[in-house]
N, C-alpha and C. Protein backbone atom coordinates (compact mmCIF):
# COMPACT_ATOMS: atom_id res chain seq x y z
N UNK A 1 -5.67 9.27 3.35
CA UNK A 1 -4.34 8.72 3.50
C UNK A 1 -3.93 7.94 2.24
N UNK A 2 -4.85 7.09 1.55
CA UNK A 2 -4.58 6.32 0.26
C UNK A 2 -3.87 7.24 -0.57
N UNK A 3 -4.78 8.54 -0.75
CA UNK A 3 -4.12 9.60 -1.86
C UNK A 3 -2.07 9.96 -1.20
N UNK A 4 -2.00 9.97 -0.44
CA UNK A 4 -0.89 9.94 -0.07
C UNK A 4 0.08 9.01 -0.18
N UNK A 5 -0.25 7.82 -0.61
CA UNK A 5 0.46 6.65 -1.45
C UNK A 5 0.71 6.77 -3.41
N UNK A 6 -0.60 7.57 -3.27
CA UNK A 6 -0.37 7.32 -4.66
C UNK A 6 0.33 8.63 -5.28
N UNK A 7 0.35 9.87 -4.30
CA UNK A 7 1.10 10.90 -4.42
C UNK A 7 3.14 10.25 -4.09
N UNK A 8 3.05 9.30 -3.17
CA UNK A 8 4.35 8.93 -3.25
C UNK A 8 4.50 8.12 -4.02
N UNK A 9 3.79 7.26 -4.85
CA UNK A 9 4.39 6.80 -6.31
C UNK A 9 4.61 7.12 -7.47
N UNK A 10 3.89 8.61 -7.59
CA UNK A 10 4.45 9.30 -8.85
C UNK A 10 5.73 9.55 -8.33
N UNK A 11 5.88 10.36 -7.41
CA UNK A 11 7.52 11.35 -7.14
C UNK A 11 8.73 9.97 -6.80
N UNK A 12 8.15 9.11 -6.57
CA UNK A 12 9.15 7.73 -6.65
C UNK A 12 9.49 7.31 -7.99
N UNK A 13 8.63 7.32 -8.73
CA UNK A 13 8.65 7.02 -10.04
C UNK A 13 9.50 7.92 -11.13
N UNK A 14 9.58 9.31 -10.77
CA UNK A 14 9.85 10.42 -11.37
C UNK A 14 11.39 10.69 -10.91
N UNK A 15 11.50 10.01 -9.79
CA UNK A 15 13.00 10.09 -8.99
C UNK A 15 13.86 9.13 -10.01
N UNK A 16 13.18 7.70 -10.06
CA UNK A 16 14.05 6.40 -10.61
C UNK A 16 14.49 7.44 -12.34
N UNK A 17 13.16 8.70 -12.92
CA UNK A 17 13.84 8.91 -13.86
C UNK A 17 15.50 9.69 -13.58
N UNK A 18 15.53 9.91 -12.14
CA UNK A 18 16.86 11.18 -12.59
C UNK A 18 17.85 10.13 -11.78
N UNK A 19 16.94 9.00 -10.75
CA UNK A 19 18.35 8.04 -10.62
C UNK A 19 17.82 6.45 -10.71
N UNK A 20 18.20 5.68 -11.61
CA UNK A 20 17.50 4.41 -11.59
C UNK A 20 18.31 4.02 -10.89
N UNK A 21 19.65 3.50 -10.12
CA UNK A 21 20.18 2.71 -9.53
C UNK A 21 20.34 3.29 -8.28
N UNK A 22 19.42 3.48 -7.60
CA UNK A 22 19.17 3.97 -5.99
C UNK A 22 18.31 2.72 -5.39
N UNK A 23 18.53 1.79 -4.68
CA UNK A 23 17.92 0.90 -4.22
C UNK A 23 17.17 1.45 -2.92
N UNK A 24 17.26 2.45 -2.08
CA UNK A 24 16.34 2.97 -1.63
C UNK A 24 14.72 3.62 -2.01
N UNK A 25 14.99 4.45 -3.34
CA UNK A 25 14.07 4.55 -4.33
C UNK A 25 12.85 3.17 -4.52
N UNK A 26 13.90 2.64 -5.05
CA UNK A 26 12.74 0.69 -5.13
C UNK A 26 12.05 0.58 -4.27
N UNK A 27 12.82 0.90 -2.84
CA UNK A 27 12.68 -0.04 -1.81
C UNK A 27 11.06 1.13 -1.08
N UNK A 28 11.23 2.26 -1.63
CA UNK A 28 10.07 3.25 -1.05
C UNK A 28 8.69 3.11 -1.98
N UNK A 29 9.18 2.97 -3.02
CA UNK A 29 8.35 2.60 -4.21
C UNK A 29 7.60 1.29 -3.50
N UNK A 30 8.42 0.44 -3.59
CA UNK A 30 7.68 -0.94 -2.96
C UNK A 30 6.45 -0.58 -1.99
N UNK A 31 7.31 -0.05 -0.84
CA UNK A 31 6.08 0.09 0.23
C UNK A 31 4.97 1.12 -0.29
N UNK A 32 4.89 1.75 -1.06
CA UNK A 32 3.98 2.57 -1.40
C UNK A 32 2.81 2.12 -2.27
N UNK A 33 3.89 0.73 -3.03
CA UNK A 33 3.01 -0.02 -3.86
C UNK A 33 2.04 -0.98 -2.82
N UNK A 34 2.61 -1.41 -2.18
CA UNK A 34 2.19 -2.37 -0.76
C UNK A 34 1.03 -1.60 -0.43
N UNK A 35 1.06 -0.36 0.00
CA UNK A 35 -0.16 0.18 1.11
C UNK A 35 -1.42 0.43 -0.01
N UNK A 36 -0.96 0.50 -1.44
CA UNK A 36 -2.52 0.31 -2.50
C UNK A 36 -2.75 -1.23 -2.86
N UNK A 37 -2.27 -2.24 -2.55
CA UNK A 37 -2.19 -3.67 -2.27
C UNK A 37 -2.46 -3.89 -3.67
N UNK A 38 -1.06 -3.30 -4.32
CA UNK A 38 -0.45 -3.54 -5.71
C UNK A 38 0.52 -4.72 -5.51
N UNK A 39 0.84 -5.86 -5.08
CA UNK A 39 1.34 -6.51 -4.86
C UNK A 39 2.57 -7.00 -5.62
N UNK A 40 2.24 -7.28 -6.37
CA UNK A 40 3.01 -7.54 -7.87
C UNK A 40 3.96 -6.48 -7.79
N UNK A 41 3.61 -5.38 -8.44
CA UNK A 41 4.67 -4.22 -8.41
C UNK A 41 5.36 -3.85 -7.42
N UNK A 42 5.10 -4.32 -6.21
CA UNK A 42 5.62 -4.44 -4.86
C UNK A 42 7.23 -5.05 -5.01
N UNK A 43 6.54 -6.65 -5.21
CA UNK A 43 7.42 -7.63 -5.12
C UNK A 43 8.49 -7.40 -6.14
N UNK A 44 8.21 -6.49 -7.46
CA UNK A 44 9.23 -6.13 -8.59
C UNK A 44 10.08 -5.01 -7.97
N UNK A 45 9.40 -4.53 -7.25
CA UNK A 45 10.25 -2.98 -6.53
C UNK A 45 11.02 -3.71 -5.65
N UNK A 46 10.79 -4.30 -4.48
CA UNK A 46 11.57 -4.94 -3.42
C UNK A 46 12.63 -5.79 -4.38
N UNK A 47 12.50 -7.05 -5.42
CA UNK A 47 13.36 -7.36 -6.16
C UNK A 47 14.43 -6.49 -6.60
N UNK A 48 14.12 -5.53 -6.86
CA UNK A 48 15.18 -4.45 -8.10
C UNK A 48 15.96 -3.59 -6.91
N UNK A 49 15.33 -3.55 -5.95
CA UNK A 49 15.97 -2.98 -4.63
C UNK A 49 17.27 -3.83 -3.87
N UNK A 50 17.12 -4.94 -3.81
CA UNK A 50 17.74 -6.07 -3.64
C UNK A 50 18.91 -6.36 -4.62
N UNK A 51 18.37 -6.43 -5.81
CA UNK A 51 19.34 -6.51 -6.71
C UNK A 51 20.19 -5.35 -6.91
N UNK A 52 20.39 -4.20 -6.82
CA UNK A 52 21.00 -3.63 -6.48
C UNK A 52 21.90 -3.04 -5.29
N UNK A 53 21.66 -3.59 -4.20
CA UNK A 53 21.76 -3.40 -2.90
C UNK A 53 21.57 -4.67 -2.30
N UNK A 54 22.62 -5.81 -2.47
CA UNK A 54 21.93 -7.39 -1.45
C UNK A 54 21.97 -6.99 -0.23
N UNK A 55 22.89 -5.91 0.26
CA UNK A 55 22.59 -5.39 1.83
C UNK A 55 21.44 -4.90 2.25
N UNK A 56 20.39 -5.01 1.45
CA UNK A 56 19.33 -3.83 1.79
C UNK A 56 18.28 -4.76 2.56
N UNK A 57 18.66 -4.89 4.16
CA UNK A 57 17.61 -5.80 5.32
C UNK A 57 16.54 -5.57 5.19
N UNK A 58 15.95 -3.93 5.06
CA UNK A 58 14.81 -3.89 5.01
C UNK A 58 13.91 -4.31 3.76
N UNK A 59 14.49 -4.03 2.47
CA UNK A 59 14.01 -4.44 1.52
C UNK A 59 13.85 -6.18 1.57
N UNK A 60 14.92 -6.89 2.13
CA UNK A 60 14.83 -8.42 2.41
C UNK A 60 13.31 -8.58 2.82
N UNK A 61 13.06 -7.76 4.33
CA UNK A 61 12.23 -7.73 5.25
C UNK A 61 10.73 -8.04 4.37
N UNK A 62 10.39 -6.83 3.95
CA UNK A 62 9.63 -6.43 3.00
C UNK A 62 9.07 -7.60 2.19
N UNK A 63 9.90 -8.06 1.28
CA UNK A 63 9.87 -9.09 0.64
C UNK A 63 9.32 -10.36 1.05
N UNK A 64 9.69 -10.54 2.09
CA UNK A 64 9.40 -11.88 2.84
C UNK A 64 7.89 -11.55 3.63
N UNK A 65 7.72 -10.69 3.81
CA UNK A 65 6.21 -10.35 4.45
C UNK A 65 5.19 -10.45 3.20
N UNK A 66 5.86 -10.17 1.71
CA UNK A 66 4.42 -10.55 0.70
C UNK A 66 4.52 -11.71 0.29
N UNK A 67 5.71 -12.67 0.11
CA UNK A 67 5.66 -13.91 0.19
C UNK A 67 4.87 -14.51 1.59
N UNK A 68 5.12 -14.76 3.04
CA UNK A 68 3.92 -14.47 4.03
C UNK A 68 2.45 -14.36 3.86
N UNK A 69 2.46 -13.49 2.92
CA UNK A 69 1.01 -12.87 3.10
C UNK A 69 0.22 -13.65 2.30
């Protein structure tokens, strides 16, 4: 299952190249960074998700669970 995180952070990564201002993108990136307990890069993905999108609850959500943690 791990390999399946890190298979969704290349194609997340490879997406932001054909759209960087998709705050969903961030916001999948994040959790993907989360489940290899990349933390850091987490909290930069959920940020940039946010910042582009202040509507984005779940990305809020997210955020506040690695501050939490």
């Amino acid at each position: 299952m791990f390999n399946e995180f890190i298979l969704a952070e290349k194609i997340l990564t490879d997406a932001l190249l054909i759209n960087s201002k998709d705050d969903n993108i961030y916001y999948y990136l994040g959790l993907a960074y989360r489940k290899q307990k990349k933390n850091k890069q987490a909290l930069d993905a959920f940020k940039e998700s946010i910042n582009l999108n202040p509507s984005n609850g779940d990305a809020h959500y997210a955020l506040g669970n690695i501050y939490a943690s």
